[in-house]
PDB file of N, CA and C in Angstrom:
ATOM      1  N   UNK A   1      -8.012 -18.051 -11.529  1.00  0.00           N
ATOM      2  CA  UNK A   1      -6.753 -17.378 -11.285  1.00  0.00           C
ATOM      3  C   UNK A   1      -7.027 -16.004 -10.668  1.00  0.00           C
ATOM      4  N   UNK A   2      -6.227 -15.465  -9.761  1.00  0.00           N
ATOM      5  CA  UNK A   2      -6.373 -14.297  -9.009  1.00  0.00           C
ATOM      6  C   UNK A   2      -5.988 -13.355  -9.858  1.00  0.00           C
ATOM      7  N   UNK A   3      -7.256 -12.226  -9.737  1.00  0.00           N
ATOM      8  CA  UNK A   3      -7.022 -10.629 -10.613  1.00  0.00           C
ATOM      9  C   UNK A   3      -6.771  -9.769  -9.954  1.00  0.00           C
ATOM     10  N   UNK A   4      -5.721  -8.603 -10.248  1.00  0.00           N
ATOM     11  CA  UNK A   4      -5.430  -7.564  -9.629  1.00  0.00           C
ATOM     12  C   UNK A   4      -6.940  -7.040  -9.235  1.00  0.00           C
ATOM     13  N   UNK A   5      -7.415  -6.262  -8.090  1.00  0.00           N
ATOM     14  CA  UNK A   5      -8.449  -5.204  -8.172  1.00  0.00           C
ATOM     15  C   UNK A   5      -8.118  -4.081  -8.782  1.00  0.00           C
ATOM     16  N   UNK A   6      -8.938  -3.034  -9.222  1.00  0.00           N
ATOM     17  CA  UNK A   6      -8.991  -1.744  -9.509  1.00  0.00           C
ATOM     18  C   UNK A   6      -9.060  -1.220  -7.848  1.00  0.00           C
ATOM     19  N   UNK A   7      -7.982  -0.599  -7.598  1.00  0.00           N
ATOM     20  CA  UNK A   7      -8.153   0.394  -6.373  1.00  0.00           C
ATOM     21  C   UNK A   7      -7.551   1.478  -6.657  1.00  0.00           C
ATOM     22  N   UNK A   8      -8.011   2.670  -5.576  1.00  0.00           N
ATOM     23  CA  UNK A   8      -8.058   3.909  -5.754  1.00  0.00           C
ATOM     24  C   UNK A   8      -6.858   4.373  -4.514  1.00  0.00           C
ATOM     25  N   UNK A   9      -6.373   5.435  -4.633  1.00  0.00           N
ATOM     26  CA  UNK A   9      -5.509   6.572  -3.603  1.00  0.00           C
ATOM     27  C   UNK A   9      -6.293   5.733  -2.138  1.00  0.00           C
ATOM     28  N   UNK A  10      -7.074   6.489  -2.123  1.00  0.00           N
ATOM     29  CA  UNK A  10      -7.875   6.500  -0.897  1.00  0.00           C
ATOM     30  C   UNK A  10      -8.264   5.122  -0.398  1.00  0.00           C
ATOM     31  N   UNK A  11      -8.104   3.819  -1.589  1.00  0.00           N
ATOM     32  CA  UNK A  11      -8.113   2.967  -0.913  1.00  0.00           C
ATOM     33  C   UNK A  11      -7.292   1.802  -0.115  1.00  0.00           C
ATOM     34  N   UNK A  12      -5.754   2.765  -0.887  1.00  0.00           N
ATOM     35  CA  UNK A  12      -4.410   2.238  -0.023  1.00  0.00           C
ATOM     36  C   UNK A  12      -4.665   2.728   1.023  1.00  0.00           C
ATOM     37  N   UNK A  13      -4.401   4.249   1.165  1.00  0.00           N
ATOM     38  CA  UNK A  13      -4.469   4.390   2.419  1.00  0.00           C
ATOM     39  C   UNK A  13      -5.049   3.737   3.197  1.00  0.00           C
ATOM     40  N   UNK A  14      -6.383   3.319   3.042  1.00  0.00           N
ATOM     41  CA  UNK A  14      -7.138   2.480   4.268  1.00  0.00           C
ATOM     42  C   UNK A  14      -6.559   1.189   4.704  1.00  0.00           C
ATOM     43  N   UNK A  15      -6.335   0.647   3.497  1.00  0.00           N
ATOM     44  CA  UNK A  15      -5.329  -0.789   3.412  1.00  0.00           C
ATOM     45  C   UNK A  15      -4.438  -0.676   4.020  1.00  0.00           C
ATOM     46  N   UNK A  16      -3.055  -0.017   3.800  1.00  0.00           N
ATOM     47  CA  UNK A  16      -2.286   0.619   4.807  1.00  0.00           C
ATOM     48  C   UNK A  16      -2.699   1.036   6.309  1.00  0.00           C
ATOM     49  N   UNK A  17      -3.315   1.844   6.292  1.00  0.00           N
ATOM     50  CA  UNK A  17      -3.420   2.126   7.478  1.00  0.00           C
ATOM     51  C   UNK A  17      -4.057   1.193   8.666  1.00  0.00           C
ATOM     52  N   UNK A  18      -4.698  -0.074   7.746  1.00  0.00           N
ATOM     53  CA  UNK A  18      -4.829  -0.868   8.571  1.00  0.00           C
ATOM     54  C   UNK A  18      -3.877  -1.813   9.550  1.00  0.00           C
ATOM     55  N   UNK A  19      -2.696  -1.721   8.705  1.00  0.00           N
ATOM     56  CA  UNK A  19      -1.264  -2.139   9.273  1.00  0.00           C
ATOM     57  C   UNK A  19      -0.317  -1.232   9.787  1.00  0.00           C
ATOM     58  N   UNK A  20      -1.187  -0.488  10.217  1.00  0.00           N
ATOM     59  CA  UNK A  20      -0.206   0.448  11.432  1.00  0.00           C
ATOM     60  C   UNK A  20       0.538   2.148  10.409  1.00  0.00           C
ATOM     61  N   UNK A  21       0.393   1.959   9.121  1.00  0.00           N
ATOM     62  CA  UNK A  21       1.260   3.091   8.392  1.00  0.00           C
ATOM     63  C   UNK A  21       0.163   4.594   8.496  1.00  0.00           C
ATOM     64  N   UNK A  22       1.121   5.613   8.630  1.00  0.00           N
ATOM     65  CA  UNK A  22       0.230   6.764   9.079  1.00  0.00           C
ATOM     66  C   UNK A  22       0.909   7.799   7.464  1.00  0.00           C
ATOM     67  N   UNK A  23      -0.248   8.733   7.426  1.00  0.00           N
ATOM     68  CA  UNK A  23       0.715   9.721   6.177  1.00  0.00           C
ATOM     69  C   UNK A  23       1.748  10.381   6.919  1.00  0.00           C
ATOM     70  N   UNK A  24       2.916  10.903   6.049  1.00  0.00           N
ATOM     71  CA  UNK A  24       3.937  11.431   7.156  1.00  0.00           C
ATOM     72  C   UNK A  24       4.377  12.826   6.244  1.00  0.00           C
ATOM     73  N   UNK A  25       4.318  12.915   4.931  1.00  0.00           N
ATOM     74  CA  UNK A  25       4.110  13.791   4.226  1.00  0.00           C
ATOM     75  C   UNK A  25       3.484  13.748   2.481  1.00  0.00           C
ATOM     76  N   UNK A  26       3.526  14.367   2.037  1.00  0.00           N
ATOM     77  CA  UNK A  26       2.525  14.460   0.477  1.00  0.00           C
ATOM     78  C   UNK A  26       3.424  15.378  -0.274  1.00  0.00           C
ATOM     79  N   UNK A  27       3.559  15.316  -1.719  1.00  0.00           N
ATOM     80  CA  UNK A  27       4.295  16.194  -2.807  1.00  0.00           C
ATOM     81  C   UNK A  27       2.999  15.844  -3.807  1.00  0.00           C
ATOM     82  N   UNK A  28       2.585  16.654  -4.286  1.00  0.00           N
ATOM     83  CA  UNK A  28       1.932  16.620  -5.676  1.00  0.00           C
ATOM     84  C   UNK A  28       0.899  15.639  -5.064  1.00  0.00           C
ATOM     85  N   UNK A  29       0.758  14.284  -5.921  1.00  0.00           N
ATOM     86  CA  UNK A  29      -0.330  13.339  -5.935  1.00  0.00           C
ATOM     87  C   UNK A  29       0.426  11.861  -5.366  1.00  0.00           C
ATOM     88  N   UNK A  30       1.719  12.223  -4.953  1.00  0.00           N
ATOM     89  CA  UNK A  30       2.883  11.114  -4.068  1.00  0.00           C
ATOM     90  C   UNK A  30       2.785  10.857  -2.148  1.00  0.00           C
ATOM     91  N   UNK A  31       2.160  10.125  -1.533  1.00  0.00           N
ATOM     92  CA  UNK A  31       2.277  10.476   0.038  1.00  0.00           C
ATOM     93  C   UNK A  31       3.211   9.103   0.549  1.00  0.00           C
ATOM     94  N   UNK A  32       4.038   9.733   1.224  1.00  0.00           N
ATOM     95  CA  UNK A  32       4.602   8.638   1.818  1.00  0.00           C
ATOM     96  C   UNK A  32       3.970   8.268   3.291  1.00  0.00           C
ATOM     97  N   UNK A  33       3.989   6.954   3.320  1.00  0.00           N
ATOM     98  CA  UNK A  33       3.390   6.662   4.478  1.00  0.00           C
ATOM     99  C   UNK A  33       4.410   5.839   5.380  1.00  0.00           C
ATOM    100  N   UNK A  34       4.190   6.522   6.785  1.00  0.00           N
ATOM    101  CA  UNK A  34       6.001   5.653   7.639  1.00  0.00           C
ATOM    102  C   UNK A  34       4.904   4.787   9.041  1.00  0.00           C
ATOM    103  N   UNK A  35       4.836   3.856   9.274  1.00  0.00           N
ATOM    104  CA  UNK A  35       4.968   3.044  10.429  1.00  0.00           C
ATOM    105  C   UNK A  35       6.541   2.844  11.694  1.00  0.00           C
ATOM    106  N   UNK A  36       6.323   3.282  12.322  1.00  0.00           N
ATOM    107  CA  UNK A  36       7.423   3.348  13.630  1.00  0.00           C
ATOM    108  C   UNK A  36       7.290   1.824  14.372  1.00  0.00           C
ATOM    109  N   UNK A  37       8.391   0.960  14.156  1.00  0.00           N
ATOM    110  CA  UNK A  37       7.845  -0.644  15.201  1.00  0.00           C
ATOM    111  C   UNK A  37       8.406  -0.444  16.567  1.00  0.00           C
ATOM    112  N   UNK A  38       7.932  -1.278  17.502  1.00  0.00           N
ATOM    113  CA  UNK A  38       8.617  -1.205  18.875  1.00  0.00           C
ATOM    114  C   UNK A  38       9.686  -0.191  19.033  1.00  0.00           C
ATOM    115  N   UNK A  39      10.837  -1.329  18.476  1.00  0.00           N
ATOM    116  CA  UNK A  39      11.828  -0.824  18.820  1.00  0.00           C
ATOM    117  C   UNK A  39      13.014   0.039  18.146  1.00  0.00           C
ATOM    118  N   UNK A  40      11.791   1.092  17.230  1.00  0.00           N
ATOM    119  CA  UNK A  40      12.306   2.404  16.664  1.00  0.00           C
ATOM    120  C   UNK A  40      12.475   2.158  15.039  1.00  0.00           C
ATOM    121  N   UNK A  41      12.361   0.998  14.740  1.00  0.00           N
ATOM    122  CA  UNK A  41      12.777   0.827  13.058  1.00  0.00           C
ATOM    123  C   UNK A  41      11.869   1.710  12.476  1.00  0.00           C
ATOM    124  N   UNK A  42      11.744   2.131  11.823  1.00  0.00           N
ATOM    125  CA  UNK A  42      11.163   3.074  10.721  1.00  0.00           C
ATOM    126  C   UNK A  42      10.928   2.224   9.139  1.00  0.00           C
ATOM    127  N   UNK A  43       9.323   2.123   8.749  1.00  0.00           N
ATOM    128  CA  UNK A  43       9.266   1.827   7.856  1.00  0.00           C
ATOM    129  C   UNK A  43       8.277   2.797   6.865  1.00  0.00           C
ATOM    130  N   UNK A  44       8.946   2.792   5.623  1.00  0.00           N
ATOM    131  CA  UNK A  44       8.514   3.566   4.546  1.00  0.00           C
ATOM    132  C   UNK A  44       7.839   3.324   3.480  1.00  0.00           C
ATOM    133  N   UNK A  45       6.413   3.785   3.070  1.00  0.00           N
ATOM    134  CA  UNK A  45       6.165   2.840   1.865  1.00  0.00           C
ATOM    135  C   UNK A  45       5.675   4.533   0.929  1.00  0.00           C
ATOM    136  N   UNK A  46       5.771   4.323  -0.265  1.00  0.00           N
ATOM    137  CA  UNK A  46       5.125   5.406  -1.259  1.00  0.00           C
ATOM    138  C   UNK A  46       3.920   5.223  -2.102  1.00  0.00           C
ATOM    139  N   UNK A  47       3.097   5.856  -1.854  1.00  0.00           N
ATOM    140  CA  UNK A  47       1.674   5.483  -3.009  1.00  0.00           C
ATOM    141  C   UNK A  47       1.097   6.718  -3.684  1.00  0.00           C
ATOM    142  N   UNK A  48       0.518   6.660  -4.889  1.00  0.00           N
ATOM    143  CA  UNK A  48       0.050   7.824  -5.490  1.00  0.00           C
ATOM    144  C   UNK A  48      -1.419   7.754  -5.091  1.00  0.00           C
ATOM    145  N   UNK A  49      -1.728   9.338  -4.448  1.00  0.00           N
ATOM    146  CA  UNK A  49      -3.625   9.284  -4.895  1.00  0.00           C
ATOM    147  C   UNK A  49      -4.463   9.933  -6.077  1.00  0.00           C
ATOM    148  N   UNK A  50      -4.244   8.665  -6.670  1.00  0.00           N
ATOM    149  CA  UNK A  50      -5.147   8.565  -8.057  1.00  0.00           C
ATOM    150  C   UNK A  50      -6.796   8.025  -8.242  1.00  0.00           C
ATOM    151  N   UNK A  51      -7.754   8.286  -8.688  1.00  0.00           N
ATOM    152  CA  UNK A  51      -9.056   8.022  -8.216  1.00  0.00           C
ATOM    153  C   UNK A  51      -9.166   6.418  -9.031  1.00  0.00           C
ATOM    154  N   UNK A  52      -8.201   6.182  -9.561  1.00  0.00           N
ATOM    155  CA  UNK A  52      -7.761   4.640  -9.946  1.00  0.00           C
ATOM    156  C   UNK A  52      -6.457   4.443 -10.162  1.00  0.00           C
ATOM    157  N   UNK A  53      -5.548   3.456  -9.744  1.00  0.00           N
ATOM    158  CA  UNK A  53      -4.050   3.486  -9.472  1.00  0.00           C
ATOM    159  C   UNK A  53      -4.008   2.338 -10.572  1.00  0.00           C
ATOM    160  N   UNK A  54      -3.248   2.415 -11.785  1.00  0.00           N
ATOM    161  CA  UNK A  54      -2.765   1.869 -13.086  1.00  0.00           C
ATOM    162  C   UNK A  54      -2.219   0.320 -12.217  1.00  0.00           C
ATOM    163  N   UNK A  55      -2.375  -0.486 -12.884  1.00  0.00           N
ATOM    164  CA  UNK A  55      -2.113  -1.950 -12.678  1.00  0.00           C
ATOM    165  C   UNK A  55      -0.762  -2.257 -12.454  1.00  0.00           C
ATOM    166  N   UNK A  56       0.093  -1.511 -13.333  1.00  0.00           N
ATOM    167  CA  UNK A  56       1.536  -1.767 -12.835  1.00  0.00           C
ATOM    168  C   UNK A  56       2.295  -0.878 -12.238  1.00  0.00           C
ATOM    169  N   UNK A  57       1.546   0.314 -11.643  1.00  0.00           N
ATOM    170  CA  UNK A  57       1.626   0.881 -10.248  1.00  0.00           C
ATOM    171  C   UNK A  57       1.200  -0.206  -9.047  1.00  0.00           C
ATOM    172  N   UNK A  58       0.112  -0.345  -9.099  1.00  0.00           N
ATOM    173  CA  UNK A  58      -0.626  -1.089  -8.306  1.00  0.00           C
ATOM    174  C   UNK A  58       0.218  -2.345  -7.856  1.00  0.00           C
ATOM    175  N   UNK A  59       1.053  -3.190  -8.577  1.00  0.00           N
ATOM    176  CA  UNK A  59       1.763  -4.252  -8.653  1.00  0.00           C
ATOM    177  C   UNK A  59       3.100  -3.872  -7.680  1.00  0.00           C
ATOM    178  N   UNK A  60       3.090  -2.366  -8.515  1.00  0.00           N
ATOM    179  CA  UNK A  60       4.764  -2.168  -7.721  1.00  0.00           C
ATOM    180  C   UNK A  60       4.381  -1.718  -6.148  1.00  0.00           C
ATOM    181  N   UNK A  61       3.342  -1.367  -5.837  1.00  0.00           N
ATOM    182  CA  UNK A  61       3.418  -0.625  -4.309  1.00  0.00           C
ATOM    183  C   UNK A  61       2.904  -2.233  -3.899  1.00  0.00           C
ATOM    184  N   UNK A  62       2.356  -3.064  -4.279  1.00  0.00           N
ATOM    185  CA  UNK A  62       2.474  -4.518  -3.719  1.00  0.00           C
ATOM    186  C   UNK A  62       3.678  -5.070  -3.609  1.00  0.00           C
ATOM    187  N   UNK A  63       4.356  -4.904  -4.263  1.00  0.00           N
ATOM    188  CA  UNK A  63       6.386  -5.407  -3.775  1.00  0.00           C
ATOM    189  C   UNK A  63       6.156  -4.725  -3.161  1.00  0.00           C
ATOM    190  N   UNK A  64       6.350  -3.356  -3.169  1.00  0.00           N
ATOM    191  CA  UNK A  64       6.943  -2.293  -2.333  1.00  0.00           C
ATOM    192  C   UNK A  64       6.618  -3.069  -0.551  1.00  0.00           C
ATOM    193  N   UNK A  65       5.441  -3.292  -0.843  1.00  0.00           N
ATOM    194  CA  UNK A  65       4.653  -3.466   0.717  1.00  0.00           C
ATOM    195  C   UNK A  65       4.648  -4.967   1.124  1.00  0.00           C
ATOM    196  N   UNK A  66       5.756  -5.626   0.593  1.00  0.00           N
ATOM    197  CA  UNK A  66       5.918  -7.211   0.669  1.00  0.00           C
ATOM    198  C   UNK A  66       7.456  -6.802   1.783  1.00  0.00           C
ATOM    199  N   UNK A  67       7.987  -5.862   1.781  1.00  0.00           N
ATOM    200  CA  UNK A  67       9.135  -5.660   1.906  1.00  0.00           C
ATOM    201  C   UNK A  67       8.791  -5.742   4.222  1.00  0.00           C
ATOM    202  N   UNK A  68       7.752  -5.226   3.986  1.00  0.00           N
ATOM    203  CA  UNK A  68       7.010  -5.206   5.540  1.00  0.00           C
ATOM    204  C   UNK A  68       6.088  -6.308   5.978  1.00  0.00           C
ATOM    205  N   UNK A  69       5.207  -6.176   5.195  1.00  0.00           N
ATOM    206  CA  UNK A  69       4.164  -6.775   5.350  1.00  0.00           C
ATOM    207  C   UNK A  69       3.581  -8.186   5.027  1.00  0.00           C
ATOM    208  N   UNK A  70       3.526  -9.410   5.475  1.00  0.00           N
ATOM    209  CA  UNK A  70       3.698 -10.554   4.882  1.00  0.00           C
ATOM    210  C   UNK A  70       2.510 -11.036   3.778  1.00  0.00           C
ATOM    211  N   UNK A  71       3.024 -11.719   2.234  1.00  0.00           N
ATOM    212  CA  UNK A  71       2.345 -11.886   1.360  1.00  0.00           C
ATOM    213  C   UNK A  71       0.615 -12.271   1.818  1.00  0.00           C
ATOM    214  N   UNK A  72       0.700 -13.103   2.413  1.00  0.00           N
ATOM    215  CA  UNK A  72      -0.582 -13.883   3.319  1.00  0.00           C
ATOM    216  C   UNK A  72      -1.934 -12.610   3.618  1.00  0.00           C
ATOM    217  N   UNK A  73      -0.989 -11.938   3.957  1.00  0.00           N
ATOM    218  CA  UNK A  73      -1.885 -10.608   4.826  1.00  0.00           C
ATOM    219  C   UNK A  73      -2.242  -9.785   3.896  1.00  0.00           C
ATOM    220  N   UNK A  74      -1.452  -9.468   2.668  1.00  0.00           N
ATOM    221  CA  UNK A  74      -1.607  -8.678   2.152  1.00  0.00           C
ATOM    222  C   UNK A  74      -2.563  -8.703   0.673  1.00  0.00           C
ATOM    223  N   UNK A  75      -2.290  -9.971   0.575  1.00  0.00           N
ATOM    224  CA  UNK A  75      -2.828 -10.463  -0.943  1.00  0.00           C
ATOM    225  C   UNK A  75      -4.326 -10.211  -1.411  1.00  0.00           C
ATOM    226  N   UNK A  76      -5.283 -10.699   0.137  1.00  0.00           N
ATOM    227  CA  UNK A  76      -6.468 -10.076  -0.477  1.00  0.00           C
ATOM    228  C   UNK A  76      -7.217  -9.021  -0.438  1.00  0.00           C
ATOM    229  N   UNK A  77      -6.515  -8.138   0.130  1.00  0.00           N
ATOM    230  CA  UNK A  77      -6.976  -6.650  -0.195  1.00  0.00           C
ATOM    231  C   UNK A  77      -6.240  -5.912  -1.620  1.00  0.00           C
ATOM    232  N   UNK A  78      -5.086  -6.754  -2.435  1.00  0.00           N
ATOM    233  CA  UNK A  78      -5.067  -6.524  -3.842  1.00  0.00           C
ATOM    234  C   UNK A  78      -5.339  -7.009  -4.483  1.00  0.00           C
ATOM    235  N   UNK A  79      -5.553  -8.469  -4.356  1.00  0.00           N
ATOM    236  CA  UNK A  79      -5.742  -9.428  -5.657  1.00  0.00           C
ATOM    237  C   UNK A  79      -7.824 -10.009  -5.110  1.00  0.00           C
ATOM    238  N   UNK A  80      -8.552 -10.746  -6.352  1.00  0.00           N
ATOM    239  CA  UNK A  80      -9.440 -11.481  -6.135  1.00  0.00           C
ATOM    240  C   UNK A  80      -9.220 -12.639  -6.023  1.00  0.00           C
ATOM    241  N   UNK A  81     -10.216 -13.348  -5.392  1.00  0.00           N
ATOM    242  CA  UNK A  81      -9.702 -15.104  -5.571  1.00  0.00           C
ATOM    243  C   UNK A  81     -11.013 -15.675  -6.243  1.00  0.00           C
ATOM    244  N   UNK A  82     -10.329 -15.941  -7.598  1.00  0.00           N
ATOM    245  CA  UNK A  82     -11.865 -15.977  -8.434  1.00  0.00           C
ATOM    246  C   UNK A  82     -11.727 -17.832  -8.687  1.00  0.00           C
TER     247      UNK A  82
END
């Protein structure tokens, strides 16, 4: 059965940013990250940088990023396939 990973701040971002999302601003330990598509839509996602992001954080910025990004693409840079 597939396990969440332990990932870190720094390793959404990379994850993210591999799908086009750039930082657009930061509050505290909160950065939102926005991707611009073709034809102007604006998309928004929020992640904390924590040097380990709690499991049901981790879960929720995976909805969060289902909302863009298709399950397929996204699954194994959060989950293992054990």
């Amino acid at each position: 059965m597939p396990r969440l990973r332990t990932l870190s701040g720094q390793d959404l971002l990379r994850i993210f940013a591999d799908f086009g999302f750039e930082p657009a601003s930061q509050r505290g330990s909160h950065v939102k990250l926005r991707r611009v598509l073709p034809g102007g839509v604006r998309q928004t996602l929020t992640i904390v940088l924590h040097d380990e992001v709690d499991k049901g954080t981790l879960r929720a910025m995976f909805r969060q990023a289902l909302r863009y990004i298709p399950e397929s693409e996204l699954r194994p840079h959060f989950y293992t396939e054990d």
